[in-house]
PDB file of N, CA and C in Angstrom:
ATOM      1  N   UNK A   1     230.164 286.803 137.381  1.00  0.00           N
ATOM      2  CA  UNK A   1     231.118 286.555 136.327  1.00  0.00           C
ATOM      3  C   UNK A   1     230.488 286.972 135.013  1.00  0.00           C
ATOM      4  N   UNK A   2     231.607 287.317 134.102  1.00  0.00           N
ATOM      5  CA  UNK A   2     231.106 287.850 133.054  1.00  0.00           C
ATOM      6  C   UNK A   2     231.521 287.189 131.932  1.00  0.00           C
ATOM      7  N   UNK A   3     230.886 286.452 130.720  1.00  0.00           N
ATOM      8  CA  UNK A   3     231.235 285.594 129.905  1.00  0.00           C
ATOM      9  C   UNK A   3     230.494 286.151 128.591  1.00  0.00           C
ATOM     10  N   UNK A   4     231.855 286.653 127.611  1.00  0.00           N
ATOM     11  CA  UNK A   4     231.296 287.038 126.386  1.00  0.00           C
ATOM     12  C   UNK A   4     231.832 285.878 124.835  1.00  0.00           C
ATOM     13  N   UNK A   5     231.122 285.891 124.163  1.00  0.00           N
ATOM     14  CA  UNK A   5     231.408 285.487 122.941  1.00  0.00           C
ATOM     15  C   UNK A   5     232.380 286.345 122.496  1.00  0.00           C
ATOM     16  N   UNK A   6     233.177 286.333 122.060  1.00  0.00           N
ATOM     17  CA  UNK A   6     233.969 287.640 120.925  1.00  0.00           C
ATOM     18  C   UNK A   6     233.361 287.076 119.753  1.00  0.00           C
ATOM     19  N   UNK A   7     233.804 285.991 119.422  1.00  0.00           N
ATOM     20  CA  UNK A   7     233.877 285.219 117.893  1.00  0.00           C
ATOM     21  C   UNK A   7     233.169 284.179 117.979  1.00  0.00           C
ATOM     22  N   UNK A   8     232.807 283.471 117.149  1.00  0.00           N
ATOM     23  CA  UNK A   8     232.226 282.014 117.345  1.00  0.00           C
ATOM     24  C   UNK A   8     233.006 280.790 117.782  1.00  0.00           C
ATOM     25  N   UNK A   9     234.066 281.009 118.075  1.00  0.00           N
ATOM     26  CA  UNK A   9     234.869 280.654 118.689  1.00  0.00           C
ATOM     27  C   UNK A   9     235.951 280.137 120.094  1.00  0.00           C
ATOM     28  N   UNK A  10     235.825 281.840 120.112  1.00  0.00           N
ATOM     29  CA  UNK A  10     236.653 282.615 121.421  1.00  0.00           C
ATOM     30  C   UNK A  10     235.274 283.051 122.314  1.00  0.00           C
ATOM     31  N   UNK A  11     235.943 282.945 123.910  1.00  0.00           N
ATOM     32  CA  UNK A  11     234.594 283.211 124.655  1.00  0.00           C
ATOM     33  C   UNK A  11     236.169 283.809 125.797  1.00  0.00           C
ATOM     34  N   UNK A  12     235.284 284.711 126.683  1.00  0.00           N
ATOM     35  CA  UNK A  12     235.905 285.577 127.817  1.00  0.00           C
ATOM     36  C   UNK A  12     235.492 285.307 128.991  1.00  0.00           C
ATOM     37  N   UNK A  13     236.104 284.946 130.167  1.00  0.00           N
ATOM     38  CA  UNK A  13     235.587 284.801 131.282  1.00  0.00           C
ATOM     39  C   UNK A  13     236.157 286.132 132.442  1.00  0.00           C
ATOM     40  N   UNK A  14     235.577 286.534 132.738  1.00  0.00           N
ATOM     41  CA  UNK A  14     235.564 287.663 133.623  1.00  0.00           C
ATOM     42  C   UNK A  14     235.686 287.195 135.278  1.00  0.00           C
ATOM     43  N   UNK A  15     236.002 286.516 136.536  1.00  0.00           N
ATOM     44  CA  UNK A  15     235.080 286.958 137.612  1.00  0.00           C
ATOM     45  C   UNK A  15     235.420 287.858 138.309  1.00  0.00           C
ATOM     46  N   UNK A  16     234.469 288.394 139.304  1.00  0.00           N
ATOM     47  CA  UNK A  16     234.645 289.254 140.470  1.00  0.00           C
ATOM     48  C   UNK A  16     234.775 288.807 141.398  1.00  0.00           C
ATOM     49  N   UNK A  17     236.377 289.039 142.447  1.00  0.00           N
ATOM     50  CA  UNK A  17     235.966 288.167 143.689  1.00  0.00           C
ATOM     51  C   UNK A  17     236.835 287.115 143.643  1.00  0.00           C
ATOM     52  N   UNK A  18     236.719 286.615 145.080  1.00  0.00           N
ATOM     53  CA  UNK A  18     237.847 285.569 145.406  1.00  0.00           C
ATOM     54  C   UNK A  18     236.894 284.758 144.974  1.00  0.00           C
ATOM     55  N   UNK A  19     237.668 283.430 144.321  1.00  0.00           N
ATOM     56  CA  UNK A  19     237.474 282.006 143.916  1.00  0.00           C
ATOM     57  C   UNK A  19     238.012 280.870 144.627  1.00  0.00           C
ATOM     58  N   UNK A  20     237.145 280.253 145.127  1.00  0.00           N
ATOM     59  CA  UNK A  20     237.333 279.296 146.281  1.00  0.00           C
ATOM     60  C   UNK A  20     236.202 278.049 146.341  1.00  0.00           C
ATOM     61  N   UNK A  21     236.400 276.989 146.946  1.00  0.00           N
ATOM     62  CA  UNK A  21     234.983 276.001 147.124  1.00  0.00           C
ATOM     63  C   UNK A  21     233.760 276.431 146.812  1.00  0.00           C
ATOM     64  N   UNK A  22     233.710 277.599 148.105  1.00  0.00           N
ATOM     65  CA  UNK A  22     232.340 278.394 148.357  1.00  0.00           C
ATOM     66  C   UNK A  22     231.761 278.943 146.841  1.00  0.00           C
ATOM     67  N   UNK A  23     232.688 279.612 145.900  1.00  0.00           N
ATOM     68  CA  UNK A  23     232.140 280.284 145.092  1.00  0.00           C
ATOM     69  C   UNK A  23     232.005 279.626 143.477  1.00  0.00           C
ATOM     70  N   UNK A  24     232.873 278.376 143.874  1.00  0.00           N
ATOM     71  CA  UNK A  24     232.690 277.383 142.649  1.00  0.00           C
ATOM     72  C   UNK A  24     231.705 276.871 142.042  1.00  0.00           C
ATOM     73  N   UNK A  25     230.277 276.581 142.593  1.00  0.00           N
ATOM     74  CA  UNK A  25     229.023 276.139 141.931  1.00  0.00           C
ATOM     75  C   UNK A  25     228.818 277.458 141.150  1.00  0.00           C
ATOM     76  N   UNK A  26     228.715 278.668 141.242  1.00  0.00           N
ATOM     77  CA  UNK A  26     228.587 279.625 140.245  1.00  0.00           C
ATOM     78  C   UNK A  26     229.126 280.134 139.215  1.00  0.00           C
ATOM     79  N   UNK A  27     230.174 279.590 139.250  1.00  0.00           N
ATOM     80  CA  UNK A  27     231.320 280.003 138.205  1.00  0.00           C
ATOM     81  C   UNK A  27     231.221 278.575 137.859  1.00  0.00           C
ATOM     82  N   UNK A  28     230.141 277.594 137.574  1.00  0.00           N
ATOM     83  CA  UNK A  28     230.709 276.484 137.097  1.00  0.00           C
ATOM     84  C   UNK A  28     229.762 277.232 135.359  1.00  0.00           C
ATOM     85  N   UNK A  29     229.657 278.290 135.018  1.00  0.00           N
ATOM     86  CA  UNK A  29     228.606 278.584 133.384  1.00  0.00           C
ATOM     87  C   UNK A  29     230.029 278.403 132.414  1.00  0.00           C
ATOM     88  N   UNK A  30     231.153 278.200 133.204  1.00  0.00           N
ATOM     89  CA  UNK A  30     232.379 277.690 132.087  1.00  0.00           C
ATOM     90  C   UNK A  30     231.950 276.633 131.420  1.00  0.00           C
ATOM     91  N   UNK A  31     231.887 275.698 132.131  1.00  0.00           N
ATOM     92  CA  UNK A  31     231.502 274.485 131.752  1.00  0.00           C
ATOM     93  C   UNK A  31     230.682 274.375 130.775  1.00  0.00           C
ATOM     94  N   UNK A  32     229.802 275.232 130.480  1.00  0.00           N
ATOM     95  CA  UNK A  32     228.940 275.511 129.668  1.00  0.00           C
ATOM     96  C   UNK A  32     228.390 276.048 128.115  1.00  0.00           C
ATOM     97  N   UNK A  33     230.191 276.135 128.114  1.00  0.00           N
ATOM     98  CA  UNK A  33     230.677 276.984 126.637  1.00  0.00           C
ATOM     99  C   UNK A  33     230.219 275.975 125.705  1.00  0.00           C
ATOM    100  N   UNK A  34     230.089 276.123 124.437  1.00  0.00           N
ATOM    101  CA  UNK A  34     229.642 275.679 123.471  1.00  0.00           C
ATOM    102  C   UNK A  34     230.913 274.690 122.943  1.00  0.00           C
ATOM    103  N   UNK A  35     230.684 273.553 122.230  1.00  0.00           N
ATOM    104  CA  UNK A  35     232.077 273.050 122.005  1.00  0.00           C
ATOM    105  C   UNK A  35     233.010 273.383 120.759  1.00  0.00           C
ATOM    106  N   UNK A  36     232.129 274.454 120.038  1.00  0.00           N
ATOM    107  CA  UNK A  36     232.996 274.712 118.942  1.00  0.00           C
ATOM    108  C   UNK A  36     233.773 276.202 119.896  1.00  0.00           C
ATOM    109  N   UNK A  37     233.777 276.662 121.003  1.00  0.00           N
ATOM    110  CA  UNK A  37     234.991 277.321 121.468  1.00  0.00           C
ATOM    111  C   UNK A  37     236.054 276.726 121.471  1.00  0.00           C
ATOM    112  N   UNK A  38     237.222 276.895 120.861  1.00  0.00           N
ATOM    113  CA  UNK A  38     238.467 276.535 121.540  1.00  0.00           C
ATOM    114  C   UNK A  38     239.140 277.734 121.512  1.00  0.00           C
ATOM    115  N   UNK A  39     239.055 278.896 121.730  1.00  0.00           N
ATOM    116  CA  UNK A  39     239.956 279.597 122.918  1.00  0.00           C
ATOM    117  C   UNK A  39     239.245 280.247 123.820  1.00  0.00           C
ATOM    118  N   UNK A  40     239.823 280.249 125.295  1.00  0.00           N
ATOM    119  CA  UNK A  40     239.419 280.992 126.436  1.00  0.00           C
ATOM    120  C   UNK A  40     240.162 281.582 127.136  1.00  0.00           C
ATOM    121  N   UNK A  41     239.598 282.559 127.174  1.00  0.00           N
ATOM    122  CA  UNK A  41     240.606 283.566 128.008  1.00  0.00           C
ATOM    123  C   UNK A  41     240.247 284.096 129.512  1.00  0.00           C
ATOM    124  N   UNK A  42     240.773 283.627 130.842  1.00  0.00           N
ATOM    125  CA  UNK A  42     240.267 283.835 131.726  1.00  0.00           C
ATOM    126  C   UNK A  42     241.483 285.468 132.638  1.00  0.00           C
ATOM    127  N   UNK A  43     239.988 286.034 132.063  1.00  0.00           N
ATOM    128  CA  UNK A  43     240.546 287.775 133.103  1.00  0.00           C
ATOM    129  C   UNK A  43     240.296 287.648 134.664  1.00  0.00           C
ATOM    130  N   UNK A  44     241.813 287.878 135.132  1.00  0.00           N
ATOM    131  CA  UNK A  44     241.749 288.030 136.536  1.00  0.00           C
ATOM    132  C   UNK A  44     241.959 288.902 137.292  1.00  0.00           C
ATOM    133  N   UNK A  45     241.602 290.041 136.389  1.00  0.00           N
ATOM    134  CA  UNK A  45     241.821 291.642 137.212  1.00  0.00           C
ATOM    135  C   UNK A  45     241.698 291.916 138.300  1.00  0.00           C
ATOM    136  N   UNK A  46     239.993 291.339 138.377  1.00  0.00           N
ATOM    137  CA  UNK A  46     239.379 291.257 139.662  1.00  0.00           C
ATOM    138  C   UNK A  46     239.370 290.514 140.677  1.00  0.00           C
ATOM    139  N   UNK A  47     240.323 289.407 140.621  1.00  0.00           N
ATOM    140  CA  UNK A  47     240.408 288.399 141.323  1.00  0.00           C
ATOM    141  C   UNK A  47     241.587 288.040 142.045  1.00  0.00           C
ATOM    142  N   UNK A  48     241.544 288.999 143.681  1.00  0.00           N
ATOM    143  CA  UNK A  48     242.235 289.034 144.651  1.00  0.00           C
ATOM    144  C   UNK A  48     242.706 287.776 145.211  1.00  0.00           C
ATOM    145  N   UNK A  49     241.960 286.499 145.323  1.00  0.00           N
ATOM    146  CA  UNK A  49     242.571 285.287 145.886  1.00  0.00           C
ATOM    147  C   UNK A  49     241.503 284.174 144.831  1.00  0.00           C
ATOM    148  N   UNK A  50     242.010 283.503 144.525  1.00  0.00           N
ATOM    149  CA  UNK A  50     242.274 281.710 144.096  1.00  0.00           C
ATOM    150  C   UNK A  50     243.017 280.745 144.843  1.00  0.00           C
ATOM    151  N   UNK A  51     242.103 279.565 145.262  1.00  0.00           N
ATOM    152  CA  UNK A  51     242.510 278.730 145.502  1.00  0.00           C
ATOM    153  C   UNK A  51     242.149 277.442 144.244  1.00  0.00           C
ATOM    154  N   UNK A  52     242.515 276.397 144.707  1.00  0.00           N
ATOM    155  CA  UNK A  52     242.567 275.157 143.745  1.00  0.00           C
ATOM    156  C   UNK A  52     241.225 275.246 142.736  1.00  0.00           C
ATOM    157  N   UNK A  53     240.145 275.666 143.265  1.00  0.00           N
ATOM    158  CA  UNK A  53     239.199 275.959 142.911  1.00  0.00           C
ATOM    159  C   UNK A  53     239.113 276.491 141.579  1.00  0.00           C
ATOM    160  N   UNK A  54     239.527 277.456 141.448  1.00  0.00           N
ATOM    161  CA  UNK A  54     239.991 278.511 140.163  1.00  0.00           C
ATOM    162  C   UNK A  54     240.734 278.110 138.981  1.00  0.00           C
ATOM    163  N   UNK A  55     241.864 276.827 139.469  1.00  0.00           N
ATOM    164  CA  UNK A  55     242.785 276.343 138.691  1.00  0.00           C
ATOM    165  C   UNK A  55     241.586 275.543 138.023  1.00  0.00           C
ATOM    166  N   UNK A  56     240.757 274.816 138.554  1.00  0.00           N
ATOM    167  CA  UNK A  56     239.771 273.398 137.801  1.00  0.00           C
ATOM    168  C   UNK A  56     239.011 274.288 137.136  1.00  0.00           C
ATOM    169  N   UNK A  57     238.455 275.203 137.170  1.00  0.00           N
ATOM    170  CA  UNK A  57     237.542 276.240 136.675  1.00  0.00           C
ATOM    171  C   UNK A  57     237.998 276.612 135.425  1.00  0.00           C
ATOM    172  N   UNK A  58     239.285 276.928 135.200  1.00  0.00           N
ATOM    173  CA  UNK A  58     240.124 277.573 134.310  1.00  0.00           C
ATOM    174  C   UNK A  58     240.732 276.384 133.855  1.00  0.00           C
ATOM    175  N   UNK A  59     241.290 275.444 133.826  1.00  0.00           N
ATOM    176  CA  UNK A  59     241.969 274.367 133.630  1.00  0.00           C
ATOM    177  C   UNK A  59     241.375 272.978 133.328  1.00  0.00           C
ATOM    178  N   UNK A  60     240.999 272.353 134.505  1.00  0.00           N
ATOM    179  CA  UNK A  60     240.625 271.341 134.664  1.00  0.00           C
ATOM    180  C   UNK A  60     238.999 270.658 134.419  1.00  0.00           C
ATOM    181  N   UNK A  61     238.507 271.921 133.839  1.00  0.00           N
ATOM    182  CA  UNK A  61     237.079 271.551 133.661  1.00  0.00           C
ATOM    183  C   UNK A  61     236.688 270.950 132.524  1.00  0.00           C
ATOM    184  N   UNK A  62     237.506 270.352 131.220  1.00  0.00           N
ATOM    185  CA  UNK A  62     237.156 269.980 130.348  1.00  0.00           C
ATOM    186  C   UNK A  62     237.095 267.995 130.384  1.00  0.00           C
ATOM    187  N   UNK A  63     236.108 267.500 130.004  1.00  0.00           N
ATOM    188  CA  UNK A  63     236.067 266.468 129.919  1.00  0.00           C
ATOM    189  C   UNK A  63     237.141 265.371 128.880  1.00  0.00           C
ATOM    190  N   UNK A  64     237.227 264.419 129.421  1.00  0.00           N
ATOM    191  CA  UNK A  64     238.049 263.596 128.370  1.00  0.00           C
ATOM    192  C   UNK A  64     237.670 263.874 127.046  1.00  0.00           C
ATOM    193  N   UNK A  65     236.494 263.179 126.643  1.00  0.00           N
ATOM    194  CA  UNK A  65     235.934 263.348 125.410  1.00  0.00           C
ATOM    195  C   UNK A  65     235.313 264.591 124.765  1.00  0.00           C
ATOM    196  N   UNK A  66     235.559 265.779 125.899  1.00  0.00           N
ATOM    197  CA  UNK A  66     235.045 267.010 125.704  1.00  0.00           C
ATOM    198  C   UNK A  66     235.964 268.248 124.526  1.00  0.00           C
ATOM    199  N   UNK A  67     235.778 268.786 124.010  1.00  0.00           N
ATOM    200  CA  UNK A  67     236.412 269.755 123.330  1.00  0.00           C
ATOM    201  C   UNK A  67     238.024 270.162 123.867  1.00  0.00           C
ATOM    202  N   UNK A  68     238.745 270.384 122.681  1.00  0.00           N
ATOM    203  CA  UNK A  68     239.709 270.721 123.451  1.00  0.00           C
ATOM    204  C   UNK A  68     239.940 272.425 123.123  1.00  0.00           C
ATOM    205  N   UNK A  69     240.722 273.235 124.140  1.00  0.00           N
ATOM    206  CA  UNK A  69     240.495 274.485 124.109  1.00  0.00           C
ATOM    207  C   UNK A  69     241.452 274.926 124.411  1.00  0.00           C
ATOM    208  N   UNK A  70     242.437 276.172 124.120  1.00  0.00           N
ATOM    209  CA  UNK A  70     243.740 276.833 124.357  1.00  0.00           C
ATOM    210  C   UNK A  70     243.350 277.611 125.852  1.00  0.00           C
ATOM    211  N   UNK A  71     243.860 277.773 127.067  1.00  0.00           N
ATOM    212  CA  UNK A  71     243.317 278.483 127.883  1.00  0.00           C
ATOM    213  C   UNK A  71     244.476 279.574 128.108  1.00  0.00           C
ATOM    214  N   UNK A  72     244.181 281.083 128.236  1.00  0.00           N
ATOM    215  CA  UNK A  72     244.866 282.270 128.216  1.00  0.00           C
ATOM    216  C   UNK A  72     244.608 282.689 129.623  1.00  0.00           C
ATOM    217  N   UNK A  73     245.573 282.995 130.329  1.00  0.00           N
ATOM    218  CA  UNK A  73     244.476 283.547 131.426  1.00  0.00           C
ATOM    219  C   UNK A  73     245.992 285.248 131.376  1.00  0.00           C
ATOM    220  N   UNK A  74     244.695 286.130 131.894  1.00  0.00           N
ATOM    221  CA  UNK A  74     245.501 287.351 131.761  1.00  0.00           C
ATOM    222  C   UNK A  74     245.022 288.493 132.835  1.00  0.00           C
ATOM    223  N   UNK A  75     245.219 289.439 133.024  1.00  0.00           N
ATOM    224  CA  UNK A  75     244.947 290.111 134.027  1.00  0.00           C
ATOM    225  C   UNK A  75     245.368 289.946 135.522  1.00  0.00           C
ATOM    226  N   UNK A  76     246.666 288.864 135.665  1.00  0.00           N
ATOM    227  CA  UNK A  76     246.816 288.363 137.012  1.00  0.00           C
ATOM    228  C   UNK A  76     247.380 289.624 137.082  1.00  0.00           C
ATOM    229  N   UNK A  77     247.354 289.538 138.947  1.00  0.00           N
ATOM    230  CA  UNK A  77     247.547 290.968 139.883  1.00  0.00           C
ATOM    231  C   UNK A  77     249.209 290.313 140.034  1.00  0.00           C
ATOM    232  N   UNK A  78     250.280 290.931 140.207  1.00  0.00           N
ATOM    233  CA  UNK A  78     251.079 291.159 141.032  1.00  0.00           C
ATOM    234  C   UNK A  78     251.246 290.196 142.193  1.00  0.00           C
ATOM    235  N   UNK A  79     249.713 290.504 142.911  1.00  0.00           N
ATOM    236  CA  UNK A  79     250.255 289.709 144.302  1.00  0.00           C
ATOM    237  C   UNK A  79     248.394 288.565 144.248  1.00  0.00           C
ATOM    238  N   UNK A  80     248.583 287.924 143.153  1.00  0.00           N
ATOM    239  CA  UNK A  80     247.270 286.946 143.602  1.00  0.00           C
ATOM    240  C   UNK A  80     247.630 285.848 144.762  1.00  0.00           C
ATOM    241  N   UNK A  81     247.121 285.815 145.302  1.00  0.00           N
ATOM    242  CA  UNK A  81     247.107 284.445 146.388  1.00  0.00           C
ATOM    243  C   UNK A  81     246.471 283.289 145.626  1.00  0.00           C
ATOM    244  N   UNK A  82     247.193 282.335 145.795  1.00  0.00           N
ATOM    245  CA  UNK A  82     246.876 281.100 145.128  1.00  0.00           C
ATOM    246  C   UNK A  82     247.243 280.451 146.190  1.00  0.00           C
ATOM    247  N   UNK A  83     245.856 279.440 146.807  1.00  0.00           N
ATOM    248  CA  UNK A  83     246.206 278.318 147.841  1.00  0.00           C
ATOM    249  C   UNK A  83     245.864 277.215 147.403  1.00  0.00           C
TER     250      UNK A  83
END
């Protein structure tokens, strides 16, 4: 996965690859954003199948008391599988 700063702000999440259980401990460097981000934008060009996994990754990963953040997600395919 690929995670850029644009702004001091805005950060980009990239991955390659299906997102699932299996591949969730690695893609957890979301979690990791700084808390003065609040926007994220998750590119899913590359990302042939998502399951629930992907949604918490992109969604659900922010803590109660944690930052709050606009989430964009863009690059969906046509035909993503979401289980």
């Amino acid at each position: 996965m690929n995670i850029t700063t644009a702004t001091g702000t805005s950060a980009r999440i990239t991955p390659r690859g299906d997102i699932d259980h299996d591949t969730l401990p690695s893609l957890r460097a979301a979690d990791a954003l700084p808390a003065h981000v609040t926007d994220l934008t998750g590119n899913l060009q590359h990302t042939p199948f998502m399951d629930v996994a992907g949604l918490h990754l992109l969604f659900g990963s922010a803590a109660p008391d944690g930052p709050n953040r606009r989430t964009t997600v863009t690059g969906r395919r046509r035909r993503l599988r979401v289980t």
